[in-house]
Protein backbone atom coordinates (compact mmCIF):
# COMPACT_ATOMS: atom_id res chain seq x y z
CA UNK A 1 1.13 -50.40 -42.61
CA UNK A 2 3.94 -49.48 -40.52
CA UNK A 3 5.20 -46.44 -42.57
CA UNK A 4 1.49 -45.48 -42.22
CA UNK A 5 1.36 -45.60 -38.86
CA UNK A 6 4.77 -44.09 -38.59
CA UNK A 7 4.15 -41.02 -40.58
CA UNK A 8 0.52 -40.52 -38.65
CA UNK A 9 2.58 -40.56 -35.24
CA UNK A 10 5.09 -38.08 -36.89
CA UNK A 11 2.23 -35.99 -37.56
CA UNK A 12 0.60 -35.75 -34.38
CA UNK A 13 3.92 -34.87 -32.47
CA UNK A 14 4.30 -31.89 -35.18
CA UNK A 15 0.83 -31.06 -34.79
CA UNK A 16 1.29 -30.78 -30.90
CA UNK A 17 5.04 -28.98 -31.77
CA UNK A 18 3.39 -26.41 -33.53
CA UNK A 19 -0.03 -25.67 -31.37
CA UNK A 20 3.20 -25.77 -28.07
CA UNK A 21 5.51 -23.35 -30.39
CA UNK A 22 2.58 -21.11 -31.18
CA UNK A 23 1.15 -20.67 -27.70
CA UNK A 24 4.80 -19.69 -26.29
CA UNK A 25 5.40 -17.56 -29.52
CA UNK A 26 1.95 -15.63 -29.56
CA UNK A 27 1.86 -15.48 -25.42
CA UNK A 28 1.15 -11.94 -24.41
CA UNK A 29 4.30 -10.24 -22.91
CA UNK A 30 3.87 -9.97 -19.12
CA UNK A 31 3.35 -6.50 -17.38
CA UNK A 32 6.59 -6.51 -15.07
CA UNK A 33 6.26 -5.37 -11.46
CA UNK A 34 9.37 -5.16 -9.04
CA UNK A 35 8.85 -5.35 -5.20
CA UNK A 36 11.86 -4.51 -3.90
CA UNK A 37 11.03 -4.21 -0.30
CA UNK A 38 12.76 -5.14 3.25
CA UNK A 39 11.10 -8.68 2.98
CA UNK A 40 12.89 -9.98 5.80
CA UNK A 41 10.50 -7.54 7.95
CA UNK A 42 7.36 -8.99 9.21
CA UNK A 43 5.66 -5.57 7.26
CA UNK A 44 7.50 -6.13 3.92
CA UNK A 45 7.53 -10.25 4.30
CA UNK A 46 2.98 -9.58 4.89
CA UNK A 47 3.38 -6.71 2.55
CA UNK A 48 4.55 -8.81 -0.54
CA UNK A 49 2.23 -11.20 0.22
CA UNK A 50 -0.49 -8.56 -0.30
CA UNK A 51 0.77 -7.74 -3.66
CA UNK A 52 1.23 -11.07 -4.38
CA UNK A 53 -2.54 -11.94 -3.48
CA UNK A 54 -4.07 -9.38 -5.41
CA UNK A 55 -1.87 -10.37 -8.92
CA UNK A 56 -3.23 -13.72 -8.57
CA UNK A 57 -6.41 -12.29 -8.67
CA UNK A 58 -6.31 -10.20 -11.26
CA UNK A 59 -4.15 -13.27 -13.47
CA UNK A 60 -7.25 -15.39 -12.92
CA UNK A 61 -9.37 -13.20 -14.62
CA UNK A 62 -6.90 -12.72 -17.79
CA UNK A 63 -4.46 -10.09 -16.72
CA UNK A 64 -4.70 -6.74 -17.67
CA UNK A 65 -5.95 -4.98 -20.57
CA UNK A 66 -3.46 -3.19 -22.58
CA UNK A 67 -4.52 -1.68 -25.97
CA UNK A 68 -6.58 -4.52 -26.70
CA UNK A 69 -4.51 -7.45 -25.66
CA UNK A 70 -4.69 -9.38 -22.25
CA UNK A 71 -1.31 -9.51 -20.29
CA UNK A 72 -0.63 -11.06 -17.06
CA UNK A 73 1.34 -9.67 -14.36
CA UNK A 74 5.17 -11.12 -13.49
CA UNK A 75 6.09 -10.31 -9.77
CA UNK A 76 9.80 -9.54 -9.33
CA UNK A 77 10.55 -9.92 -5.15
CA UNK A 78 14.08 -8.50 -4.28
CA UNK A 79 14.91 -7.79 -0.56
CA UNK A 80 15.88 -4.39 0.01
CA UNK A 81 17.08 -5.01 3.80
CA UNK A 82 16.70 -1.55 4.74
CA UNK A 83 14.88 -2.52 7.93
CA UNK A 84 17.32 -4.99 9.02
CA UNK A 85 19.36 -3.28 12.31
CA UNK A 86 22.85 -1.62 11.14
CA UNK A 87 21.84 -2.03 6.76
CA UNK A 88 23.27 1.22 4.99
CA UNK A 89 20.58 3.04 3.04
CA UNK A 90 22.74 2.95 0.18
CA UNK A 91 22.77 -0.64 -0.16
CA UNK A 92 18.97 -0.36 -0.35
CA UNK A 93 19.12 2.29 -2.83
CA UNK A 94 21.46 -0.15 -4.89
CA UNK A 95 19.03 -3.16 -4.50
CA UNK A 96 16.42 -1.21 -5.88
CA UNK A 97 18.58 0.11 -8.87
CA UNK A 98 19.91 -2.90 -10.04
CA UNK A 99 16.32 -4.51 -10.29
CA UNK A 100 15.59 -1.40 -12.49
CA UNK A 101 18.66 -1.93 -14.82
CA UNK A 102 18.18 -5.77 -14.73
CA UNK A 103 14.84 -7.00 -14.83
CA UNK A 104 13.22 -3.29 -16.53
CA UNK A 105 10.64 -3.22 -14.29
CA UNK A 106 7.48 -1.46 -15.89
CA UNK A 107 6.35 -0.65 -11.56
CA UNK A 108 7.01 -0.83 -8.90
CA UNK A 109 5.19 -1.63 -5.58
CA UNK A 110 5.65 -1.72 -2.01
CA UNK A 111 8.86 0.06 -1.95
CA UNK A 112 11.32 1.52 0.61
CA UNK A 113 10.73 0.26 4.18
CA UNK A 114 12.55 2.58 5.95
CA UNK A 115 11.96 6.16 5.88
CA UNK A 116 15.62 6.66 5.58
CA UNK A 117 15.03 4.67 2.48
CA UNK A 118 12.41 6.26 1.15
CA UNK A 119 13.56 9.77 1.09
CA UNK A 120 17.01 8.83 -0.13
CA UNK A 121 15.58 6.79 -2.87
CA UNK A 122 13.02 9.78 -3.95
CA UNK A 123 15.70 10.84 -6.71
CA UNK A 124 16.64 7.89 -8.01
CA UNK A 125 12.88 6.50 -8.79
CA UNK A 126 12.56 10.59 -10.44
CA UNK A 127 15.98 9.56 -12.55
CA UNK A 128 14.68 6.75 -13.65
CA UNK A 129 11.05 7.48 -14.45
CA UNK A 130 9.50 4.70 -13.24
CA UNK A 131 5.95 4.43 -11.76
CA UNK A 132 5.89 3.57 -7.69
CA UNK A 133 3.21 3.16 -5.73
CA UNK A 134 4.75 2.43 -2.28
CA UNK A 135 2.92 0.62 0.52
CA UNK A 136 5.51 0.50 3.18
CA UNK A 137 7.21 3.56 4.23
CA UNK A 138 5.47 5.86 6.55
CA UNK A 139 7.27 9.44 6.76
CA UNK A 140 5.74 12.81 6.49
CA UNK A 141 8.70 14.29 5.01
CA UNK A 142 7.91 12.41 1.46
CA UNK A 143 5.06 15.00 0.70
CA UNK A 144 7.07 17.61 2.15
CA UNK A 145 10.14 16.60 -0.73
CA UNK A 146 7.35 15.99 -3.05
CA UNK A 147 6.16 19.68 -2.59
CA UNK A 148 9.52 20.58 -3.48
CA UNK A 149 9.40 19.41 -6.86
CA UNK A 150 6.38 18.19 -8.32
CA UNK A 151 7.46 17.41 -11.87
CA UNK A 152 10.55 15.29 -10.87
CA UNK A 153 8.78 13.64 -8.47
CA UNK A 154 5.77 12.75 -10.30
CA UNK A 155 6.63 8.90 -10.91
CA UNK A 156 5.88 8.68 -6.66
CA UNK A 157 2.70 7.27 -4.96
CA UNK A 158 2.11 6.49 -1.69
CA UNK A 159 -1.00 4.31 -0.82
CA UNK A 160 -0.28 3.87 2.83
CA UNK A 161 -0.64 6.00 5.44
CA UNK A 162 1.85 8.32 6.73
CA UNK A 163 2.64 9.05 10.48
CA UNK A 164 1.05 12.08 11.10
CA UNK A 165 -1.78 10.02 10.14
CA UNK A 166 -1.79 6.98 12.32
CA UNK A 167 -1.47 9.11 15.45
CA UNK A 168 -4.30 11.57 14.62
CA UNK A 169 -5.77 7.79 14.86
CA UNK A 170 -4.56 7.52 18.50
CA UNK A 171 -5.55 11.15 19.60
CA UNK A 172 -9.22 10.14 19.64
CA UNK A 173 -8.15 7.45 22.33
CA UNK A 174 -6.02 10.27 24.58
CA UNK A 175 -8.95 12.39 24.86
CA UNK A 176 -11.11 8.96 26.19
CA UNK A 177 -8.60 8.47 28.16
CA UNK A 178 -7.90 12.00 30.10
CA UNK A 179 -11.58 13.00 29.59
CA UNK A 180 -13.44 10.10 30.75
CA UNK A 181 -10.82 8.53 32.92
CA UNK A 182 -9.32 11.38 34.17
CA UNK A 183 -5.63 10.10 32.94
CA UNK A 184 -3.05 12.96 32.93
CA UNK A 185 0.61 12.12 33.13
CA UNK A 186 2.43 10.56 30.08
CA UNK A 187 5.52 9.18 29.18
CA UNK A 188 7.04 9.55 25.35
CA UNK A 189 9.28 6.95 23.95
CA UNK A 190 10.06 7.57 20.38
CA UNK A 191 12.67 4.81 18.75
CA UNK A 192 15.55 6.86 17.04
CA UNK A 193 13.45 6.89 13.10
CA UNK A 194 12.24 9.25 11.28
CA UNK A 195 8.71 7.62 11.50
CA UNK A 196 8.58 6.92 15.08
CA UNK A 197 9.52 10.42 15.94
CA UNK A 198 7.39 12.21 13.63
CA UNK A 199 4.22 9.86 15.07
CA UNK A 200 5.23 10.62 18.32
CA UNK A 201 5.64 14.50 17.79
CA UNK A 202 2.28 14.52 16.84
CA UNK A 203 1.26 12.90 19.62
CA UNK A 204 3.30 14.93 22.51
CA UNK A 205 2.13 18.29 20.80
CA UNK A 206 -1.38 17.05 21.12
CA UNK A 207 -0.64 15.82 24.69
CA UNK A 208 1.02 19.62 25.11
CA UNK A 209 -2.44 20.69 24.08
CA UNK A 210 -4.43 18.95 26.44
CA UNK A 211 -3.04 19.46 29.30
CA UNK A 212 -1.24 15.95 30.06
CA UNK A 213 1.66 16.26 32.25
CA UNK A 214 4.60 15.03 30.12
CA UNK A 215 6.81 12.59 32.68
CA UNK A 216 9.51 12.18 30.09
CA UNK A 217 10.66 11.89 26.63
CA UNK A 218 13.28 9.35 25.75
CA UNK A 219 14.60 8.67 21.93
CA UNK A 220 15.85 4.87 21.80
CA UNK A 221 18.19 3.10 19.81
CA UNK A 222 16.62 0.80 17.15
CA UNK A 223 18.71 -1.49 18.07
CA UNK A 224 17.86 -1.97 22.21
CA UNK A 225 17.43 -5.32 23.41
CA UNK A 226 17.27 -3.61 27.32
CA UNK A 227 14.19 -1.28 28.34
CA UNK A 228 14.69 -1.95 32.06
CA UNK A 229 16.60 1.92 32.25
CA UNK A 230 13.46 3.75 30.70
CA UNK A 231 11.08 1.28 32.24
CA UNK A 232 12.37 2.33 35.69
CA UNK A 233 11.81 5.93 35.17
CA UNK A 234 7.94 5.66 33.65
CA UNK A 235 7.86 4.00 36.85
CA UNK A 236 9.55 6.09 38.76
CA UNK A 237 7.84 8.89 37.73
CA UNK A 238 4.08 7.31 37.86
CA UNK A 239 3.28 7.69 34.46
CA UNK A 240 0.01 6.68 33.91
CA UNK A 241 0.46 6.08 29.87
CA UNK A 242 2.83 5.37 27.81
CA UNK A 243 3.29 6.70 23.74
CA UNK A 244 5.27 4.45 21.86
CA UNK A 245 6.15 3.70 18.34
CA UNK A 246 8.35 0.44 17.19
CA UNK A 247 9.12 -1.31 14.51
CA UNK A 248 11.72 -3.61 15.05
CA UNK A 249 10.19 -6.81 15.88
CA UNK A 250 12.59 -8.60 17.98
CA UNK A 251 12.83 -4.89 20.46
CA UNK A 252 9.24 -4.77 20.80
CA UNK A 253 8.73 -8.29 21.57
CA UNK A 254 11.48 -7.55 24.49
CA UNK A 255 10.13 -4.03 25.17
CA UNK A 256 6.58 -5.78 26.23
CA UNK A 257 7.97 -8.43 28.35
CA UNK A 258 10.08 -6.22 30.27
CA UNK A 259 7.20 -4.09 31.05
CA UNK A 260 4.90 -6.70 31.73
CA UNK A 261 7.88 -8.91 34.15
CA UNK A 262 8.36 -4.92 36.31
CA UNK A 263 4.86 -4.35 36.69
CA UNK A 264 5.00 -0.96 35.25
CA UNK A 265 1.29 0.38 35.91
CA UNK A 266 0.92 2.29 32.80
CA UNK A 267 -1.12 2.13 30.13
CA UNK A 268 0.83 1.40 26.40
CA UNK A 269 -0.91 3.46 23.69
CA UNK A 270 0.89 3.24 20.05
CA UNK A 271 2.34 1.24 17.53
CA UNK A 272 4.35 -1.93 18.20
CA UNK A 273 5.30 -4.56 15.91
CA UNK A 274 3.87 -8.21 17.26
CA UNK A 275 1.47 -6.52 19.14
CA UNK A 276 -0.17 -4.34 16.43
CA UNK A 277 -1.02 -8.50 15.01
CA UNK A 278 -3.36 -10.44 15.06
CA UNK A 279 -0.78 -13.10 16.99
CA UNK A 280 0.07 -11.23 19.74
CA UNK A 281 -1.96 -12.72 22.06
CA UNK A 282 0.08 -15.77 21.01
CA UNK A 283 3.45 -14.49 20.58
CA UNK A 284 3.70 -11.96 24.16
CA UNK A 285 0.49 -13.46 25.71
CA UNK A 286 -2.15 -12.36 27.86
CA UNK A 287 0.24 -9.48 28.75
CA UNK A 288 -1.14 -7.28 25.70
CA UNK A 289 -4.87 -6.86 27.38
CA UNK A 290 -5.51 -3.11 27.44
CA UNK A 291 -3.24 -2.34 24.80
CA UNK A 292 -4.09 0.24 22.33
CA UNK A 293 -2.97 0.10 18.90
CA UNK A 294 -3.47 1.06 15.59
CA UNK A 295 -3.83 -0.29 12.25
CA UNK A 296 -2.11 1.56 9.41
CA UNK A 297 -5.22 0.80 6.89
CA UNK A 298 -8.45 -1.23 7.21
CA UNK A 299 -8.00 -4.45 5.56
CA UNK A 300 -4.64 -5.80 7.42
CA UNK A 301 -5.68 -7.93 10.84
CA UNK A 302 -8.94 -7.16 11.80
CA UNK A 303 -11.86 -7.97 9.99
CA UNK A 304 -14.42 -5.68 10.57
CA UNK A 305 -18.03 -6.09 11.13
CA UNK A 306 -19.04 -2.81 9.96
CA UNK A 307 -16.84 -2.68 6.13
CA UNK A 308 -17.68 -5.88 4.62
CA UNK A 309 -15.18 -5.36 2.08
CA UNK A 310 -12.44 -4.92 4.36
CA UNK A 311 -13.31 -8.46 6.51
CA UNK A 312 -14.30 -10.54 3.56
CA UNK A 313 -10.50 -9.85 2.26
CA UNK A 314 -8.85 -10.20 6.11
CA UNK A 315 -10.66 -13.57 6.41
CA UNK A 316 -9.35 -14.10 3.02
CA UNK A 317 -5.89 -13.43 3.04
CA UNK A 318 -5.72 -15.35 6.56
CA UNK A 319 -6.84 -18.40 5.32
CA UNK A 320 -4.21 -18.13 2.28
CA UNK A 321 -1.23 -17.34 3.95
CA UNK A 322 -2.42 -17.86 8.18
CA UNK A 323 -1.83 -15.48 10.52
CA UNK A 324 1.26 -13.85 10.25
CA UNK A 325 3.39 -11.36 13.08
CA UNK A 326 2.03 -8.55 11.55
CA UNK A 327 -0.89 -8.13 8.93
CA UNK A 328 -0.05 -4.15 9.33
CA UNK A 329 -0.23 -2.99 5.68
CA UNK A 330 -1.65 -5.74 3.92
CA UNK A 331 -5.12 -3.49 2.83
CA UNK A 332 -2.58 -1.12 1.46
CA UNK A 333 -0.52 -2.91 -0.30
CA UNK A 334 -3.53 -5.62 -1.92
CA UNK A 335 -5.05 -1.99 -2.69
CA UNK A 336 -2.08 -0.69 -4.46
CA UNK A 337 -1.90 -3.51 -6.91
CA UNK A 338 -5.12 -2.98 -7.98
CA UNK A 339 -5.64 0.89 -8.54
CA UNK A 340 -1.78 0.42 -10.44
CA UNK A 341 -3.78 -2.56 -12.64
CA UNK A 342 -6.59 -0.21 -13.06
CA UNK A 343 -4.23 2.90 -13.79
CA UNK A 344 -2.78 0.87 -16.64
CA UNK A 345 -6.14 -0.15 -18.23
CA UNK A 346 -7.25 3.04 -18.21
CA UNK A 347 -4.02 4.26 -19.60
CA UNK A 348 -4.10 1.56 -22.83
CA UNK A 349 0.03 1.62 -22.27
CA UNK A 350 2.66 0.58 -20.15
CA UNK A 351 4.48 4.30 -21.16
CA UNK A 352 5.14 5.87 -17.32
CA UNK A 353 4.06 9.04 -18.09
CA UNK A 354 0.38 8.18 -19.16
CA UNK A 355 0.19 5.45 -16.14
CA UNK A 356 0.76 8.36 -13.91
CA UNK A 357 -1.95 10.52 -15.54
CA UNK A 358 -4.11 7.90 -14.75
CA UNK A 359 -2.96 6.83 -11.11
CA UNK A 360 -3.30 10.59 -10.58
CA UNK A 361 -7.43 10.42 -11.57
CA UNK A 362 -7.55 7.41 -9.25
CA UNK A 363 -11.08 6.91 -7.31
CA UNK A 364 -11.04 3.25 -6.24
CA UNK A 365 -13.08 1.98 -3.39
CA UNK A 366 -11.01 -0.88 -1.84
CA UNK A 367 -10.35 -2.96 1.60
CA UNK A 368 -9.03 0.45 3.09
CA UNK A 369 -11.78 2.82 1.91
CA UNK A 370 -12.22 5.08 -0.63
CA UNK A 371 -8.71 5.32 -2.44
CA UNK A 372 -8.01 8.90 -4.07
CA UNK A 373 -4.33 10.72 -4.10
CA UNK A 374 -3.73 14.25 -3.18
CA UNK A 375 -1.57 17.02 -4.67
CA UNK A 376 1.83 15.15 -3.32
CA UNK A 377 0.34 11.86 -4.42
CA UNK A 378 -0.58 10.83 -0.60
CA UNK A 379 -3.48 8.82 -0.34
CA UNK A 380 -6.31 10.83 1.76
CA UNK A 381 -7.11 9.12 4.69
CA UNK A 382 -9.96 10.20 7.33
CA UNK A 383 -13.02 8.60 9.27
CA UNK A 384 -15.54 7.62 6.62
CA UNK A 385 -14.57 4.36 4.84
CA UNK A 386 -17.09 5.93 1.97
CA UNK A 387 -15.17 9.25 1.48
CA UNK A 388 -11.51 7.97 2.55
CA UNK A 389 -9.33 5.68 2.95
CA UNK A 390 -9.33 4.96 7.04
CA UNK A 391 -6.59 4.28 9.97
CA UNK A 392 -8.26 3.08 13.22
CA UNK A 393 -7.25 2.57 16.64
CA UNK A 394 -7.82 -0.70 18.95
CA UNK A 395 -7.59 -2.28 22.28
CA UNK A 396 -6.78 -5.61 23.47
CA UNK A 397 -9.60 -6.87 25.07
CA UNK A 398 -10.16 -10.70 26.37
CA UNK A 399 -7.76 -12.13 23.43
CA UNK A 400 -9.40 -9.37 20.71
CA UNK A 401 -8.65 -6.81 18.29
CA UNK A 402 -11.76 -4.27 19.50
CA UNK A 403 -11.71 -1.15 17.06
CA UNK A 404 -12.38 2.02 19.66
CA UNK A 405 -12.15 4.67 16.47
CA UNK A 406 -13.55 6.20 14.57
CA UNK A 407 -16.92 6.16 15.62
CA UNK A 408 -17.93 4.67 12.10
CA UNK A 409 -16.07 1.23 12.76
CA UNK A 410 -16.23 1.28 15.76
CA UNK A 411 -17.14 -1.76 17.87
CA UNK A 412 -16.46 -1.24 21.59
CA UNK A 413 -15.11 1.42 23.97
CA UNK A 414 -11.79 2.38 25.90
CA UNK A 415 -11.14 -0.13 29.10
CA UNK A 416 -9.15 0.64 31.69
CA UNK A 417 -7.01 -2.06 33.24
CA UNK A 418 -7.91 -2.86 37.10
CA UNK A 419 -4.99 -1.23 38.36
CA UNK A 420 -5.23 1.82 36.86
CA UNK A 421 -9.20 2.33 38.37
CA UNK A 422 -9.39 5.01 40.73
């Protein structure tokens, strides 16, 4: 009796050995995708998290199809630093190599944070023939390199905006402001990055256009932690508004307070980290009202009444991961995961060439808009959320993210602070 019952427990634990053994030696091979990205930023930290989201989603519904077979996606996170004050670029570009030669990435998302980064790095994604959709880094320049060199660079996506496009966003909000308000006299603070300065180019030509009256232009260091010297000026000078562009989270915090503890009566109008988030009001206070700002995609911070899509994932993501110091490009990045996941379907193979083919025919209508690439592999972006993907402008208003353009998400107008009312 006890031999019997001795061989039928031996039995069952080989029985469970085998069914264990089988399901770890018949698993489908995970689809590998590295995001190497400055995730000590509050953009690559929120970024990540985006990717991160939208894997989960896609692993709960079996992975991806690859020639028949199911395989789920493996995230590899490795932390560029390449927004963190005083990082070389090469030790970016090195981060990003050695998760290529270690971990044989079949992807990559997010990317670069830095333009620096980004347009250093250019070659050695083309040397290694590797599929990247980036989601972080904003500069013009990369479809001006692309350009260059279409075959080499083929391997490069961006599904982000760029800067040339987030201040056409802000233009719209100029005119309101010069046209209906009869604002004239601006002040042009670029921080000392490729991004910020090509965002704010655009916007001081189109001020040059105009007719504002330009009170100065002032490049800063990325590293200040003192704005009283330029504050003093704008103030000097009258300046009614203010163009600005940062991304450094602990000089924009500072840059805001400053302005806010001189009384400075101008008008900020750009992009600044931890105020471009749905936090701000929190993290500066009530010192953000009549701020204008944009949002690199639809999808990031503000949930929108007027794009379902794009608030049904906001509200989403929020309650996942809270509120974060900046949801910036969160509808990018979520969207990037998903047209790569399609890209690879489509292509039946993880091979890079044929998952570019495919990324190239990409029409995908995500939290952003409609999601196609153009001839450098820049995703289009415009007004219509059913043609494009979209960047919008907002104001602070009462505690609130108010979109003020385009017209077709539009859910308030311009305000102009009290002491700016003529």
């Amino acid at each position: 009796m006890r031999v019997r019952l001795f061989c039928s427990i031996l039995l069952a634990v080989f029985v469970v050995f085998c069914i264990l053994a089988g399901s770890v030696c018949y698993a489908a091979e995970p689809i590998r995708i590295a995001v190497p990205t400055a995730l000590k930023s509050d953009y690559g930290y929120d970024a990540a998290h985006a990717v991160e989201f939208g894997v989960k989603e896609i692993n709960a519904k079996g992975g991806v199809l690859v020639g028949g077979e199911r395989r789920p996606i493996e995230l590899i996170k490795v932390d560029t630093r390449d927004m963190d004050p005083g990082t070389p670029i090469h030790d970016a570009l090195l981060a990003v190599e050695k998760v290529i030669l270690q971990k044989k990435p079949d992807a990559i998302m997010v990317g670069f944070g830095r333009s620096e980064a980004l347009m250093a790095g250019m070659d050695l994604i083309a040397k290694h023939k590797i599929p990247y959709v980036g989601a972080y880094a904003q500069t013009h320049k990369f479809q001006v390199q692309f350009a260059k060199d279409p075959e080499k660079y083929k391997y490069m996506f961006r599904v982000c905006t760029d800067a040339i496009v987030v201040a056409k966003a802000l233009k719209a909000s100029l005119d309101v402001l010069k046209n209906d308000y009869g604002l004239n006299r601006v002040y042009i603070m670029p921080q000392d990055t490729l991004l910020s300065k090509a965002f704010m180019g655009v916007l001081r030509k189109h001020c040059q256009k105009t007719g504002w009256e330009e009170m100065g232009y002032e490049v800063i260091a990325s590293d200040c932690t003192d704005f009283s010297s330029v504050l003093t000026k704008m103030k000097e000078r009258k300046a009614q508004v203010i163009c600005t562009m940062w991304d450094v989270a602990q000089g924009a915090t500072i840059f805001f307070k400053q302005w806010a503890s001189m009384r400075v009566p101008s008008l900020i109008l750009g992009h600044i980290v931890g105020v471009s988030s749905p936090r701000a009001w929190k993290i500066i206070g009530p010192d953000v009202e009549y701020a204008i700002q944009t949002e690199g995609s639809m999808g990031s911070s503000v949930p929108l009444k007027k794009v379902p899509k794009a608030k049904d994932f906001v509200e989403r993501f929020t309650k996942e991961y809270g509120l974060t110091r900046s949801q910036w490009l969160i509808g990018s990045a979520y969207d990037g995961v998903h047209v790569l996941a399609q890209a690879i379907e489509r292509a039946g193979s993880l091979e890079a060439d044929k998952i570019v083919t495919e990324l190239e025919k990409t029409d995908y209508k995500g939290v952003s808009g409609r999601i196609r690439f153009d001839k450098t592999h820049q995703c289009v972006f415009g007004t219509d959320p059913n043609e494009t993907a979209v960047c919008f402008s907002y104001q602070w208003q009462k505690g609130k993210c108010v979109p003020i353009h385009p017209p077709s998400i539009a859910e308030g107008k311009v305000l102009l602070p009290p002491w700016m009312k003529k």
